[in-house]
C-alpha atoms as a PDB file:
ATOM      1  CA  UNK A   1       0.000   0.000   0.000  1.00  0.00           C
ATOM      2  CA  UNK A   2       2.656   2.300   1.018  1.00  0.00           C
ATOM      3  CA  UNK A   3       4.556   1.908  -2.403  1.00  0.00           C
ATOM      4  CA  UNK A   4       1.150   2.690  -4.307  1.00  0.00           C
ATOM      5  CA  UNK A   5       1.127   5.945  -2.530  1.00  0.00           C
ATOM      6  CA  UNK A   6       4.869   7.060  -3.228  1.00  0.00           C
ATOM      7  CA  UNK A   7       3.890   6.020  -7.365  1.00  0.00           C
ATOM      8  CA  UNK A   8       0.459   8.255  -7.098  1.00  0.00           C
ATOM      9  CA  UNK A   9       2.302  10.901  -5.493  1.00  0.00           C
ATOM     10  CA  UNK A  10       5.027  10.990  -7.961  1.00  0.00           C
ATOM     11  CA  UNK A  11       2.655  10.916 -11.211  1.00  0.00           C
ATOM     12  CA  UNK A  12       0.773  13.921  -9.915  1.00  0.00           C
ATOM     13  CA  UNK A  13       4.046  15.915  -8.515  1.00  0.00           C
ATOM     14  CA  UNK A  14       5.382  18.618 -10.602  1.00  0.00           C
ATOM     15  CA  UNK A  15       8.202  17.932 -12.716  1.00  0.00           C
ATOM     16  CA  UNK A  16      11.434  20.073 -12.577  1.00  0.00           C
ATOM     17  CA  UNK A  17      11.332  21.515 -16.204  1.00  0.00           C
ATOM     18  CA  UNK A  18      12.328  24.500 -18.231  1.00  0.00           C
ATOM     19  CA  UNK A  19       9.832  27.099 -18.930  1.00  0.00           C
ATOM     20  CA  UNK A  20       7.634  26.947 -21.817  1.00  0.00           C
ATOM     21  CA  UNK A  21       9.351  29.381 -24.549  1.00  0.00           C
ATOM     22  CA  UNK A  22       6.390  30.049 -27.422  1.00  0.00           C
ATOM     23  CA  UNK A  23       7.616  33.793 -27.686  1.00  0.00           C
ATOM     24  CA  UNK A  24       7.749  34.192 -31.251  1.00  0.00           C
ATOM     25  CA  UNK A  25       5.069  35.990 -32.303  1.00  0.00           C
ATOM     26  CA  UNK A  26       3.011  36.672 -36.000  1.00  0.00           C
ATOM     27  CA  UNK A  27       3.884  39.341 -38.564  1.00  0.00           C
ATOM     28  CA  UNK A  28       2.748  42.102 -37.702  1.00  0.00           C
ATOM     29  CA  UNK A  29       1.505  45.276 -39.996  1.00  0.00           C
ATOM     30  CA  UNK A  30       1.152  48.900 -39.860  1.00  0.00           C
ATOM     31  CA  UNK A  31       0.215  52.001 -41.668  1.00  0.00           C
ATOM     32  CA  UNK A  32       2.840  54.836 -40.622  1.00  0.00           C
ATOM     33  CA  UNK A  33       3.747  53.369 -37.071  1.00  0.00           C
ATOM     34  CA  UNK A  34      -0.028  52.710 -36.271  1.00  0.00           C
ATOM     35  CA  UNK A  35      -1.845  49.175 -35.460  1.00  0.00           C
ATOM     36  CA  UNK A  36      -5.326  48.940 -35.383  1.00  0.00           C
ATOM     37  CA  UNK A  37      -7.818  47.188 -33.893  1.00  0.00           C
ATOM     38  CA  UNK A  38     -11.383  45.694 -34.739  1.00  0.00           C
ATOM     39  CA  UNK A  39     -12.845  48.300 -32.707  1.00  0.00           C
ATOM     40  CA  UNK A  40     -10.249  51.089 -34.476  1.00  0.00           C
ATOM     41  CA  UNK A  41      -9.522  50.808 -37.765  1.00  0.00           C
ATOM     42  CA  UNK A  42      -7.304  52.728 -39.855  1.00  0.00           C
ATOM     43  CA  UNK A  43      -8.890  54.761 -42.706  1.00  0.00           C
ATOM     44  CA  UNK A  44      -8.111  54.186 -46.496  1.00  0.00           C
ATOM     45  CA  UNK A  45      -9.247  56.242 -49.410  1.00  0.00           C
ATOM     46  CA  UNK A  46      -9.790  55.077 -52.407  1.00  0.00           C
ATOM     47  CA  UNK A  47      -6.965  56.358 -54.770  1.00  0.00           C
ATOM     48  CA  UNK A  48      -4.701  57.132 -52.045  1.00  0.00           C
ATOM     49  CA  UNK A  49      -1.231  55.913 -51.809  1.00  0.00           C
ATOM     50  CA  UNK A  50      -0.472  53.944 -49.166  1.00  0.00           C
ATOM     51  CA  UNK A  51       2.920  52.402 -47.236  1.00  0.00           C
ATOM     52  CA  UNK A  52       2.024  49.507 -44.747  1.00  0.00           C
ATOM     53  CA  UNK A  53       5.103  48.038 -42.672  1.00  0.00           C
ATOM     54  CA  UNK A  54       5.694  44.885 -41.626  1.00  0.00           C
ATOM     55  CA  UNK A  55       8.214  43.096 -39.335  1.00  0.00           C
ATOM     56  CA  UNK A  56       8.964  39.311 -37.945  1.00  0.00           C
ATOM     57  CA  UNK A  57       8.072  38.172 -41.216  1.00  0.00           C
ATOM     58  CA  UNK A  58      10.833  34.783 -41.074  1.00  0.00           C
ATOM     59  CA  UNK A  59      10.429  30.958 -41.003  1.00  0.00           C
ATOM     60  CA  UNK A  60      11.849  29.594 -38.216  1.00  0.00           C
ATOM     61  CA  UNK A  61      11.273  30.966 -34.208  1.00  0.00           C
ATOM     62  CA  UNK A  62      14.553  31.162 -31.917  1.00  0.00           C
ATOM     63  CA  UNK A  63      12.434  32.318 -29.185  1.00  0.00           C
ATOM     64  CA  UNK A  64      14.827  30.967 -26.849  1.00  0.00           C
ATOM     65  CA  UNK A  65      18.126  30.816 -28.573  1.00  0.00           C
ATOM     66  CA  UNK A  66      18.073  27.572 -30.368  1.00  0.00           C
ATOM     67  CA  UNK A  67      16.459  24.120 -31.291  1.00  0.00           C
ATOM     68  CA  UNK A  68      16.199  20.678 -31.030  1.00  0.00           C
ATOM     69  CA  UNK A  69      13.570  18.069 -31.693  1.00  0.00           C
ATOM     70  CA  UNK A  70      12.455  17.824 -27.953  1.00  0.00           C
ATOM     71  CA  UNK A  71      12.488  22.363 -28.076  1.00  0.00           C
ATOM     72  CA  UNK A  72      14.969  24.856 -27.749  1.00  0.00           C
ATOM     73  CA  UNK A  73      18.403  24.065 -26.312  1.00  0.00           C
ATOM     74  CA  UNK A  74      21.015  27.513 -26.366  1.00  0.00           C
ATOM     75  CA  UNK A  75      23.222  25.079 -27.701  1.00  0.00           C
ATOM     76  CA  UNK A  76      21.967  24.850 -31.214  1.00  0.00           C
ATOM     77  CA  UNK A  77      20.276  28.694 -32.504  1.00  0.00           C
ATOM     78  CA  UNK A  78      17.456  28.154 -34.998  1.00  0.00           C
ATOM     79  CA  UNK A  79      17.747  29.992 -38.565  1.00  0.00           C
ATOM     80  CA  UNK A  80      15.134  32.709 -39.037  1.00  0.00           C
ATOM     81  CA  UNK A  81      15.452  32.992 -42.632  1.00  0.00           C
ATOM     82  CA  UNK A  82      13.688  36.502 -44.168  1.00  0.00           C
ATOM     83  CA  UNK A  83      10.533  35.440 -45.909  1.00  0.00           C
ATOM     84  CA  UNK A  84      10.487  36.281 -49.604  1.00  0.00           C
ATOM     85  CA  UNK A  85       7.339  36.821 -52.226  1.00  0.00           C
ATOM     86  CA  UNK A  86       5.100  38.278 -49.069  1.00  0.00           C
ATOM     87  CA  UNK A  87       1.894  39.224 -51.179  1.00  0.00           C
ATOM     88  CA  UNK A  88      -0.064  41.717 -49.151  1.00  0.00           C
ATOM     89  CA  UNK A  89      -3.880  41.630 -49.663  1.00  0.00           C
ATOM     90  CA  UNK A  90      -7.100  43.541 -49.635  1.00  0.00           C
ATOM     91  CA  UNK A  91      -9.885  41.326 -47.851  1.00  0.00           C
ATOM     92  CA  UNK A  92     -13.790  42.287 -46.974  1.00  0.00           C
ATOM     93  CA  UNK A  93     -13.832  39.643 -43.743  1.00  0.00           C
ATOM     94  CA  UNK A  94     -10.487  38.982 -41.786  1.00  0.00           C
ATOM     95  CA  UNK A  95     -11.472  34.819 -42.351  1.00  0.00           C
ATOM     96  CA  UNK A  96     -11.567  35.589 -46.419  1.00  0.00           C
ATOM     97  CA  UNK A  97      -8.528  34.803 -47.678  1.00  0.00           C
ATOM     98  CA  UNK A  98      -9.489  36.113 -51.491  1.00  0.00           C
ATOM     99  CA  UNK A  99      -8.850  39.281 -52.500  1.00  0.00           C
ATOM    100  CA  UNK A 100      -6.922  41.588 -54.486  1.00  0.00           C
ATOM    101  CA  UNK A 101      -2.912  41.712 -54.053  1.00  0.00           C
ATOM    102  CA  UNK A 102      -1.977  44.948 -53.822  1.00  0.00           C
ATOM    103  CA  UNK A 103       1.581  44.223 -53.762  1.00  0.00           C
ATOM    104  CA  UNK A 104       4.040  41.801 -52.957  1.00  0.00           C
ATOM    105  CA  UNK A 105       7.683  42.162 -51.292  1.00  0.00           C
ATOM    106  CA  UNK A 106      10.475  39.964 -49.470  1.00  0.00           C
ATOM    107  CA  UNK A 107      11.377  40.806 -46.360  1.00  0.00           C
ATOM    108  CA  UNK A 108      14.980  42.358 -45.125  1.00  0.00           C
ATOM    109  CA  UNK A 109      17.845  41.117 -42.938  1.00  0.00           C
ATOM    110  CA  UNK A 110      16.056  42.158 -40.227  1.00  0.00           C
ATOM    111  CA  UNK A 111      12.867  40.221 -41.172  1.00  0.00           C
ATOM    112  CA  UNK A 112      11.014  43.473 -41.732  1.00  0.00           C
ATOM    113  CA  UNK A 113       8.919  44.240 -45.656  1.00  0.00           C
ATOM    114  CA  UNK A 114       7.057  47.079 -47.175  1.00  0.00           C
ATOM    115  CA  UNK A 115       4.218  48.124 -49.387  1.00  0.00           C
ATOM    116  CA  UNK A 116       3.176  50.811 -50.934  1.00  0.00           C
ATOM    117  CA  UNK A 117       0.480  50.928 -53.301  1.00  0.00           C
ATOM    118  CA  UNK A 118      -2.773  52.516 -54.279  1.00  0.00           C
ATOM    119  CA  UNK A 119      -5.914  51.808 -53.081  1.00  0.00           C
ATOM    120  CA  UNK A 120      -8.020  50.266 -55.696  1.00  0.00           C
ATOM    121  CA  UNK A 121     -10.849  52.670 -57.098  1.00  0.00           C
ATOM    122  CA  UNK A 122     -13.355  49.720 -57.339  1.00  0.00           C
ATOM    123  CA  UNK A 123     -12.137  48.287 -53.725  1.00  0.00           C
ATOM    124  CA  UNK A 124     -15.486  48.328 -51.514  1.00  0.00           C
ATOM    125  CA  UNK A 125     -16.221  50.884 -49.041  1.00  0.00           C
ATOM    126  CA  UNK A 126     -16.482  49.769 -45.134  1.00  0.00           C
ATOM    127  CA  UNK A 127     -14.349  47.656 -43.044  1.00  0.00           C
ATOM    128  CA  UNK A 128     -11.740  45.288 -43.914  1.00  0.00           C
ATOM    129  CA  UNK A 129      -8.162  43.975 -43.169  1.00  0.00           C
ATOM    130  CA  UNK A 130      -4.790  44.382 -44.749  1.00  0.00           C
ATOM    131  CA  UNK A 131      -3.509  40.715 -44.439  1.00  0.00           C
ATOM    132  CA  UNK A 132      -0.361  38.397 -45.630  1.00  0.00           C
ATOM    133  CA  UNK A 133      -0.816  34.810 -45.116  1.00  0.00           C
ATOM    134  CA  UNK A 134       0.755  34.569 -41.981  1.00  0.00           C
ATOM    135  CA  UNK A 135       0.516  38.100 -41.146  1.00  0.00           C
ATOM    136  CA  UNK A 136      -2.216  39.136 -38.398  1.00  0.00           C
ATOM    137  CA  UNK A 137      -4.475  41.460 -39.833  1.00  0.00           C
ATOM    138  CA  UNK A 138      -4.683  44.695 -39.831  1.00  0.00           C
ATOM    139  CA  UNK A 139      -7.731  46.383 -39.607  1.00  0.00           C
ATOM    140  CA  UNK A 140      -8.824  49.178 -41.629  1.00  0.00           C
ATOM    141  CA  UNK A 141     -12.168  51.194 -43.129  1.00  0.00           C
ATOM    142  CA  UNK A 142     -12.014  52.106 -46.817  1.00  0.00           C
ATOM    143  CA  UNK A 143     -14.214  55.027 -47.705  1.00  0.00           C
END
């Protein structure tokens, strides 16, 4: 009996581990230093010309200074390689994922891209996002 309580008592004791890394975050994108939000979106004009920023946009995530298959070890730094072909898009719903491409660009050495186009005549009016594929969106209103 007494052995049955020392193995319960070890399968529900905490385990000496490292802490959880998950620090690397999604693209991110801006319009002129400014991130929206649902609630505050950034205004667009149709036939304006816009620049939208974007930075962390890289494969790989050395959130903790390098990798192996069982996490990060500091031993052995994972690549983040600068993505490349980043098409930037125009979408009604931040789910859609079809709409026009206003641009596309490959990101720098230090993982950061830009766009600058003009906002489509014909684009609709109201709210929508400014997305990449693995970007998070950015929320804007186009009047």
């Amino acid at each position: 009996m007494g052995l049955l309580l020392v193995l319960g008592g070890l399968a529900v004791a905490p385990f000496p581990s490292a802490p959880a890394a998950a620090g690397c975050v999604a693209p991110e994108l801006s319009i002129a230093g400014d991130r929206s939000t649902r609630q505050q979106p950034i205004e667009l004009r149709r036939g304006d010309e816009v620049t939208v920023d974007g930075r962390f946009f890289h494969t790989g995530c050395d959130d903790t200074g390098g990798g192996d298959s069982f996490g990060c070890t500091a031993d052995e730094p994972e690549e983040e390689v600068p993505m490349d072909d980043i098409g930037l898009r125009l979408l009604e719903k931040p789910a859609s994922t079809d709409g026009p491409v206003l641009g596309t660009a490959d990101a720098d050495d230090e993982s950061r891209a830009s766009w600058t186009f003009t906002v489509p005549l014909d684009a609709p009016t109201g709210r929508g996002v400014l997305r990449t594929a693995s970007s998070d969106p950015l929320h804007v209103v186009v009047r």
